[in-house]
Protein backbone atom coordinates (compact mmCIF):
# COMPACT_ATOMS: atom_id res chain seq x y z
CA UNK A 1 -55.81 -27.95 47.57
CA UNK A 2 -55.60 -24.74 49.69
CA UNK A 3 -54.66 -24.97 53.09
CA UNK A 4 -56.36 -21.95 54.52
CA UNK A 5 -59.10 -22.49 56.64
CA UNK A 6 -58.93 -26.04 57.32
CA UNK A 7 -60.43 -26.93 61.29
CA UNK A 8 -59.52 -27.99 64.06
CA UNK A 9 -60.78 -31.71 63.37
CA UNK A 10 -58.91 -32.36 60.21
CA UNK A 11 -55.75 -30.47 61.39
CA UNK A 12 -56.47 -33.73 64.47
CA UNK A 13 -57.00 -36.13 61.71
CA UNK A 14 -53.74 -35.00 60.12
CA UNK A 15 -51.85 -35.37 63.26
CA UNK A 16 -53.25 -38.58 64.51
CA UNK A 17 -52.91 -40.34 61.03
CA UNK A 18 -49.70 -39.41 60.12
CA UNK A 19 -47.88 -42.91 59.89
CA UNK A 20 -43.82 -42.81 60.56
CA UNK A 21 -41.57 -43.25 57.62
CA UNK A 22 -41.04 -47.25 57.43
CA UNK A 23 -44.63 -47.49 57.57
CA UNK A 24 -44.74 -45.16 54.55
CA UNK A 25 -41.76 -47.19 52.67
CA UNK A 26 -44.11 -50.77 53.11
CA UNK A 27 -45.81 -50.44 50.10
CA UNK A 28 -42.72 -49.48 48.15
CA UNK A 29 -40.62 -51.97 49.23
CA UNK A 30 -43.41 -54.66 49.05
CA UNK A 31 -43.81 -54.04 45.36
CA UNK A 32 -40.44 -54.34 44.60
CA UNK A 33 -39.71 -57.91 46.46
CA UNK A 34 -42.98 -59.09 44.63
CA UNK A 35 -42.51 -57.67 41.07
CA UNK A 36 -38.01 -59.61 42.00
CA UNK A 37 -39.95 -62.21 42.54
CA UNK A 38 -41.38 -62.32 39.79
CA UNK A 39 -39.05 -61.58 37.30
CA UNK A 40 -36.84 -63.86 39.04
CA UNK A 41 -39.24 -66.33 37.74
CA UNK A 42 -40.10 -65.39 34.59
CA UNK A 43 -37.66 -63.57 32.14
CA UNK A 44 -37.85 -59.50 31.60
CA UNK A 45 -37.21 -60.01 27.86
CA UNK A 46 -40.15 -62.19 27.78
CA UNK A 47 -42.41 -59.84 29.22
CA UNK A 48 -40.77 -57.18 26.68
CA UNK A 49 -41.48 -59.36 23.60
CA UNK A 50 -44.98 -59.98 25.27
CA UNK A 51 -45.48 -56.60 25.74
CA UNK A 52 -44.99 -55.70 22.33
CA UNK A 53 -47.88 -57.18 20.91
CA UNK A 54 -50.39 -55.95 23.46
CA UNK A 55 -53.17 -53.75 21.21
CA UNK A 56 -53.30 -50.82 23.25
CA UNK A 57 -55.83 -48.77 20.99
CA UNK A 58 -57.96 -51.64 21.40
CA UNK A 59 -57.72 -51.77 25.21
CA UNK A 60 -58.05 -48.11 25.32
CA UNK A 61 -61.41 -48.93 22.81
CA UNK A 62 -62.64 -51.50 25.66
CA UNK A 63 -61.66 -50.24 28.76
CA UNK A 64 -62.37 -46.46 28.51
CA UNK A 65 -66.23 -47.08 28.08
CA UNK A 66 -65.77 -49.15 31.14
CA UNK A 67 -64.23 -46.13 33.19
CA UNK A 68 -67.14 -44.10 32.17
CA UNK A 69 -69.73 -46.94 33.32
CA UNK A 70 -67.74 -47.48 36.51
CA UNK A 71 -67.50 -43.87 37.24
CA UNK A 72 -70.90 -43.18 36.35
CA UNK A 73 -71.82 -46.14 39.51
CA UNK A 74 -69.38 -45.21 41.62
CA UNK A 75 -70.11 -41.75 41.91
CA UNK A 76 -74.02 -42.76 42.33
CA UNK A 77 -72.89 -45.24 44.84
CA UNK A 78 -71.31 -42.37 46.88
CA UNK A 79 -74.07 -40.16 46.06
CA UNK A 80 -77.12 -42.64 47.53
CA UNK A 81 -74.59 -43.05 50.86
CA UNK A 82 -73.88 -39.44 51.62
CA UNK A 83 -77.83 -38.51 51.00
CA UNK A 84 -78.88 -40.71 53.26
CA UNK A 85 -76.21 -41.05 56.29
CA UNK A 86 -74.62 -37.70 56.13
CA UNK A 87 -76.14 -34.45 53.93
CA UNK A 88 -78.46 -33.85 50.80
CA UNK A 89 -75.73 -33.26 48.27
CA UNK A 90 -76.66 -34.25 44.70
CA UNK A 91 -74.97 -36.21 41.83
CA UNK A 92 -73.64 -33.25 40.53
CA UNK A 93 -72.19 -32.22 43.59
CA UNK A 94 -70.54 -35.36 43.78
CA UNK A 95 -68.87 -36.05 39.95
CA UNK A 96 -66.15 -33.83 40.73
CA UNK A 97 -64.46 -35.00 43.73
CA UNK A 98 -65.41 -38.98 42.94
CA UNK A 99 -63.44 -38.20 39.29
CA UNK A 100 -60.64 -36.33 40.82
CA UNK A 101 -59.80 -38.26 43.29
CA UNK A 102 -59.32 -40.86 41.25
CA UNK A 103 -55.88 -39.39 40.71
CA UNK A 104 -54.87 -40.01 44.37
CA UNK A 105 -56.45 -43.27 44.48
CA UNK A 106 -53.98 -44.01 41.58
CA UNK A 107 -51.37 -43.83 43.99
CA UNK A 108 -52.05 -44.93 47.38
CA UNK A 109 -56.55 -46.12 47.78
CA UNK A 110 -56.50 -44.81 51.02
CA UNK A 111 -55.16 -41.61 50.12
CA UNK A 112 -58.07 -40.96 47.37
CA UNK A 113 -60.85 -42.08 50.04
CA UNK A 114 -59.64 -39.57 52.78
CA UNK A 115 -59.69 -37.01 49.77
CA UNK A 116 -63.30 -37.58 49.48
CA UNK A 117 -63.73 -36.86 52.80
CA UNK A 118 -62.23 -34.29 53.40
CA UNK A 119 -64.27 -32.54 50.39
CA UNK A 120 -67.44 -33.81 51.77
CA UNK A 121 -66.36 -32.48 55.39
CA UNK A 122 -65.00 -28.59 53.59
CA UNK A 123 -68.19 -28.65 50.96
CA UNK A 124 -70.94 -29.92 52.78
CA UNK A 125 -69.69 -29.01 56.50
CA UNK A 126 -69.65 -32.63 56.89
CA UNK A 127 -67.95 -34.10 60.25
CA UNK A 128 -64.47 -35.37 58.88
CA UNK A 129 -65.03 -38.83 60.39
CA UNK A 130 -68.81 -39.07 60.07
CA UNK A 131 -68.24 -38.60 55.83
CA UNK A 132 -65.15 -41.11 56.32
CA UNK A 133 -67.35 -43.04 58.21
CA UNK A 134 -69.81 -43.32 55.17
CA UNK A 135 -66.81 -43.94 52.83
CA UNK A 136 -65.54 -46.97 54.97
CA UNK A 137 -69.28 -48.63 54.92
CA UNK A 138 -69.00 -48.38 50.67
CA UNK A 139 -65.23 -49.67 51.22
CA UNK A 140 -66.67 -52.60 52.84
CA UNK A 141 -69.41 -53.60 50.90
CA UNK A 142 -66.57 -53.07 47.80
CA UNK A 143 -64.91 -55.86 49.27
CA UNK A 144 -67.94 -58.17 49.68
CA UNK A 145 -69.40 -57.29 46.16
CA UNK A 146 -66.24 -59.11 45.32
CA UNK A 147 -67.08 -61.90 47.67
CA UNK A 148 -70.41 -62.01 46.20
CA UNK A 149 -69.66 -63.02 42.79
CA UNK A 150 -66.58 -65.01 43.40
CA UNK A 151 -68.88 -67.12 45.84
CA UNK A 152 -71.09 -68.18 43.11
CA UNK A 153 -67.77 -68.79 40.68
CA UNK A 154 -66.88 -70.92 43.71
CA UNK A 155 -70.35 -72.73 43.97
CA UNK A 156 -70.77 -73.24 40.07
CA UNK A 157 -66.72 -73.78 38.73
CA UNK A 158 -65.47 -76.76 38.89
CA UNK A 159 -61.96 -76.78 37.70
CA UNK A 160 -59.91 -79.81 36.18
CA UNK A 161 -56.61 -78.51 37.55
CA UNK A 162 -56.24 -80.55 40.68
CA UNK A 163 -54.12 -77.39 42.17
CA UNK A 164 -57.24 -74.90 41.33
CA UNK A 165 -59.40 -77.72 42.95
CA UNK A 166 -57.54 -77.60 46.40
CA UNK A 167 -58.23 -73.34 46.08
CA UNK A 168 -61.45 -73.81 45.52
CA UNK A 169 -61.93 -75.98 48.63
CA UNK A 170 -59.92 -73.49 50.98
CA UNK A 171 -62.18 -70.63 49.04
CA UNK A 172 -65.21 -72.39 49.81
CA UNK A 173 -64.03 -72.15 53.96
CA UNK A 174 -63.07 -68.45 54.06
CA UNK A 175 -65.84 -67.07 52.45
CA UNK A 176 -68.06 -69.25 54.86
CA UNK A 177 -65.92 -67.54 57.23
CA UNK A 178 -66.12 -63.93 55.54
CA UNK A 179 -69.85 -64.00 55.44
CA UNK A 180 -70.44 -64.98 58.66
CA UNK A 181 -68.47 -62.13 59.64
CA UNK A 182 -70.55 -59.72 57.83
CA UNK A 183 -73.68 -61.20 59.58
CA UNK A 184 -72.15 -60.78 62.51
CA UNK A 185 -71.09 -57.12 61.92
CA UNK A 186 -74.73 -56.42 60.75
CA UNK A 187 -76.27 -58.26 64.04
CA UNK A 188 -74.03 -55.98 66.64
CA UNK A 189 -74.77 -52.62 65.29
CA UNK A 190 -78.72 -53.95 65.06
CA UNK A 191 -78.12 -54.85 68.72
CA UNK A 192 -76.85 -51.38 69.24
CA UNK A 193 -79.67 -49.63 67.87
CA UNK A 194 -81.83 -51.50 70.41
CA UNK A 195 -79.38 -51.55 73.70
CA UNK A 196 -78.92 -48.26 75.00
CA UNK A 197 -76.11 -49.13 77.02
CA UNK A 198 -74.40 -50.76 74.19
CA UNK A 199 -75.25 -47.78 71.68
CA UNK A 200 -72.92 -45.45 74.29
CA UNK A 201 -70.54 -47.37 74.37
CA UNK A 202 -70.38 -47.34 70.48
CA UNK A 203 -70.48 -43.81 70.14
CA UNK A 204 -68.40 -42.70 72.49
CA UNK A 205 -65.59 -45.07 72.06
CA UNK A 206 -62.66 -43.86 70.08
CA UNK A 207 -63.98 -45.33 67.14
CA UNK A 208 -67.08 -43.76 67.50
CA UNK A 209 -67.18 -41.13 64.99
CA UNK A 210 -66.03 -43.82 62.29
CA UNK A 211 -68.90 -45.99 63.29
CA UNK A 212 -71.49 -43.85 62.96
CA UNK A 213 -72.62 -44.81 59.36
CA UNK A 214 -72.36 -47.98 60.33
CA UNK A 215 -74.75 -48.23 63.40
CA UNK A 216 -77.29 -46.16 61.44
CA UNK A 217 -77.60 -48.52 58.11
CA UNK A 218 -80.10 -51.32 58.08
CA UNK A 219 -79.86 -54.32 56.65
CA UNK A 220 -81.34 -52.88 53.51
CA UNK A 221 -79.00 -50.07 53.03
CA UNK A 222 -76.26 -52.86 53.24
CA UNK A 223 -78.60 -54.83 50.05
CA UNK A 224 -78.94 -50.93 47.78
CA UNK A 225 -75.20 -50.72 48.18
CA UNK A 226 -74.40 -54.21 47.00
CA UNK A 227 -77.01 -53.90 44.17
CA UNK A 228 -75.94 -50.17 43.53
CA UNK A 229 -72.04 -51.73 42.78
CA UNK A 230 -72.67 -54.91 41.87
CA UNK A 231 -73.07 -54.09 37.78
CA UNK A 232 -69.44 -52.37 38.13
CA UNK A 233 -68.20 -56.00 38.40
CA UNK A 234 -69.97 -57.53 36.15
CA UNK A 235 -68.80 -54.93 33.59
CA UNK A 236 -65.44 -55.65 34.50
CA UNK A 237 -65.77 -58.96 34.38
CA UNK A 238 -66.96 -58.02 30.34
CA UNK A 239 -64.40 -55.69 29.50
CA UNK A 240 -61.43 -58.08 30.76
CA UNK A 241 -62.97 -61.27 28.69
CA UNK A 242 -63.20 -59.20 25.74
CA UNK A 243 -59.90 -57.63 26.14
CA UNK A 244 -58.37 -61.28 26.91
CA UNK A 245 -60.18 -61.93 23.45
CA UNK A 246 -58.00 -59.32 22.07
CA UNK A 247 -54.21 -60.57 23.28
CA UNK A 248 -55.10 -64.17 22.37
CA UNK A 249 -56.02 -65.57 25.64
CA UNK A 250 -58.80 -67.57 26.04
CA UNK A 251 -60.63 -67.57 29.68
CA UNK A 252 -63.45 -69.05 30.94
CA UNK A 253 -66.34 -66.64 31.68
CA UNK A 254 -67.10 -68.64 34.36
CA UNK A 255 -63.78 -68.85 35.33
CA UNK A 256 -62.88 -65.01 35.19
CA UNK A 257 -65.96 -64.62 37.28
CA UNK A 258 -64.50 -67.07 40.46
CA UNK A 259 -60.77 -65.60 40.29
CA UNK A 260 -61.27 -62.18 39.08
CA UNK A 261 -62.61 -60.68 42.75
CA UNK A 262 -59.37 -62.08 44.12
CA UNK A 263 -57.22 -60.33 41.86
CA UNK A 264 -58.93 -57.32 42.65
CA UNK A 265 -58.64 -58.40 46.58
CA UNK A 266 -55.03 -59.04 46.36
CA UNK A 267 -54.83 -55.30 44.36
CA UNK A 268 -56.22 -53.67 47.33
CA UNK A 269 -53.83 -55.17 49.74
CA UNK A 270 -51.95 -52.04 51.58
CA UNK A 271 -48.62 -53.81 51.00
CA UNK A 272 -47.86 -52.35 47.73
CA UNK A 273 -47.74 -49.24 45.68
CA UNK A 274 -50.59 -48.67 42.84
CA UNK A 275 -52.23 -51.44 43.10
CA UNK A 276 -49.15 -53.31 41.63
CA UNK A 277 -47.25 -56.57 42.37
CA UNK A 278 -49.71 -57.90 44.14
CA UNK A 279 -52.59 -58.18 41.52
CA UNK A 280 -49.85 -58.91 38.98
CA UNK A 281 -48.78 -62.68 41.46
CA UNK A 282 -52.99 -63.33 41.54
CA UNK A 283 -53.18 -62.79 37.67
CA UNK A 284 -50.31 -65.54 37.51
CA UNK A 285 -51.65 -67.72 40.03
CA UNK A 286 -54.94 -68.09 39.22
CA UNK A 287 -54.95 -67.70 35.06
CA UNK A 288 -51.09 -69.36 34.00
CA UNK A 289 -52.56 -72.24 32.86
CA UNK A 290 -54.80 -70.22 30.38
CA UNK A 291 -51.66 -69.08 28.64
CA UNK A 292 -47.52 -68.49 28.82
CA UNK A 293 -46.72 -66.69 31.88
CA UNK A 294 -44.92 -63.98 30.14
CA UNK A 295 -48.37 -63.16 28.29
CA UNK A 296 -50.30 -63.28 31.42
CA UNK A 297 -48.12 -60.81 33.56
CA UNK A 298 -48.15 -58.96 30.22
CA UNK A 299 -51.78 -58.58 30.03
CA UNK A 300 -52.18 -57.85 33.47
CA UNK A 301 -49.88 -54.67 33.14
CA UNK A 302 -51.24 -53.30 30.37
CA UNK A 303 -54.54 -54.04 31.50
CA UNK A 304 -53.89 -52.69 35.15
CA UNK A 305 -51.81 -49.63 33.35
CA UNK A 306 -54.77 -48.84 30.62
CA UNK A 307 -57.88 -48.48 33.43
CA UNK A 308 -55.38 -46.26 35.50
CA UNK A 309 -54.95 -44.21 32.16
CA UNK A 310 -58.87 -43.79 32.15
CA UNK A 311 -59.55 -43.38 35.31
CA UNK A 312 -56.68 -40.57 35.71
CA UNK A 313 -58.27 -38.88 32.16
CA UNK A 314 -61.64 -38.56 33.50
CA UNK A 315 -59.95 -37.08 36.84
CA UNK A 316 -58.04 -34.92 34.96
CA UNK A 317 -61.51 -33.74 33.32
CA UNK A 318 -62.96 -33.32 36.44
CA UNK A 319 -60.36 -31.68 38.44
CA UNK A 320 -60.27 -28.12 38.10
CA UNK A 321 -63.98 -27.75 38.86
CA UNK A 322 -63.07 -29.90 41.89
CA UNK A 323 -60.36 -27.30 43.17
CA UNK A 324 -62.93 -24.02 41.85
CA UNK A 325 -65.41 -25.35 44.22
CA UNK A 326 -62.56 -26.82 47.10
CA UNK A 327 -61.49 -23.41 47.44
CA UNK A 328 -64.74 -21.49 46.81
CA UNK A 329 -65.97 -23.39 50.19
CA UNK A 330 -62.27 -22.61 51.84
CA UNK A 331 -63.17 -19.26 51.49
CA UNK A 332 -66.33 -19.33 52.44
């Protein structure tokens, strides 16, 4: 992406954001005590014989389609959010820098969302931190689609394993917990809406700018975001099953559905590099007793490394019309 005529604000952003080095080196340095941790555990030439017999044209077969139907969502998702917080851009305005930045996200999650951002904010004249604002409210309600479906896996499973059992009963307190919060977060920025005085003090607070999505959606823009996302889950929740299928591992549907949202929880955790160590330790946690544990940190890596492939081919399809239009608006 071109430098040249980048504002004021973002030139702020790029100031104020920049984290110092060791910050930086976290993620890195998480992922490797996690994955020594693991492999301290569990032998490398295990994994490698494990490995071996993972059918990757297969997972390709099954987990490409899902890229496309996740995309397809996503990109929607993002769509619906920016029409009606922040500008009247269309779908097709959109595909490009949701696919594209897929190739960021690959690498750091928080990288690829400020990406979209900053498009939205060079493309659309978009505030910088009113279209991060609108990507933060879709970040959250990411987060509690998970909690969503896991919460029913966690009313509906009951698991024989009395070590599962005592998870379950913890789950069942956080997302108590978690759900209250989001009640809560919903209730203070309806307050806001009504209480002048509070409403100022919102908006012109440092966080302000980052709120402002927030303070404007309703209850029911919270429900057409969760119902927008929500089938990108349940197609996951497919495509792994099937792909389990595939490497011999039998899984629970029901199961999948209660501990799959915390693997994808413990992937988004900003302690570790591509989304890896950390959803690699959930997979073994929470699925070991399905099958060895060489063949489940197996399955998670190819699994983890095959979406990444398709998400990064459809960016890679989608990126030069991404930087055509990028710098078309630069020079603008």
């Amino acid at each position: 992406m071109s430098a040249a005529g980048v504002s004021s604000e973002t030139e702020g952003v790029a100031a104020k954001v920049s984290p110092p080095w060791w910050r930086r080196a976290i993620p890195y340095a998480g992922t490797i005590a996690i994955f020594a941790l693991i492999f301290w555990r569990i032998p490398l030439g295990k994994v490698a014989d494990a490995l071996r017999d993972i059918p990757l044209g297969e997972f390709v077969a099954i987990f490409l389609p899902y890229s496309l139907f996740f995309f397809v969502i996503d990109s929607y998702c993002l769509t619906w959010v920016v029409r009606h917080f922040n500008a009247p851009m269309s779908w097709g305005d959109i595909l490009p820098i949701r696919a594209s930045m897929y190739l960021l996200a690959m690498i750091n999650t928080n990288l690829g969302q400020g990406g979209v951002a900053y498009y939205l904010h060079r493309k659309a004249k978009i505030g910088f931190f009113s279209a991060l604002s609108s990507i933060l409210f879709i970040a959250l309600l990411e987060v509690y689609q998970l909690f969503l479906f896991s919460t029913l896996g966690v009313l509906f499973f009951s698991p024989s394993d009395p070590a599962l059992a005592r998870i379950v009963g913890i789950l069942r307190i956080v997302y108590v917990a978690a759900w209250l919060a989001l009640f809560g977060i919903m209730g203070f920025f309806a307050l806001a809406r009504r209480n002048r005085l509070l409403r100022e003090w919102v908006e012109k607070g440092r966080a302000g700018p980052l709120l402002a999505t927030f303070l404007q959606a309703r209850p029911l823009d919270y429900l057409v975001v969760l119902a927008i996302k929500a089938p990108t889950f349940l197609g996951s929740v497919v495509a792994q099953y099937f792909a389990l299928g595939l490497y011999g591992i039998s899984v629970p549907f029901l199961k999948l559905m209660l501990f799959l949202p915390l693997v994808f929880l413990a992937a988004a955790l900003p302690i570790a590099v591509a989304h890896l160590g950390t959803s690699q330790a959930a997979w073994l946690l929470f699925f070991s007793g399905n099958a060895a544990s060489a063949r489940i940190l197996a399955y998670s890596l190819a699994a983890h490394f095959t979406f990444m492939f398709c998400n990064g081919l459809i960016g890679l399809c989608f990126l030069p019309r991404a930087t055509r239009e990028l710098t078309a608006a630069e020079e603008a």
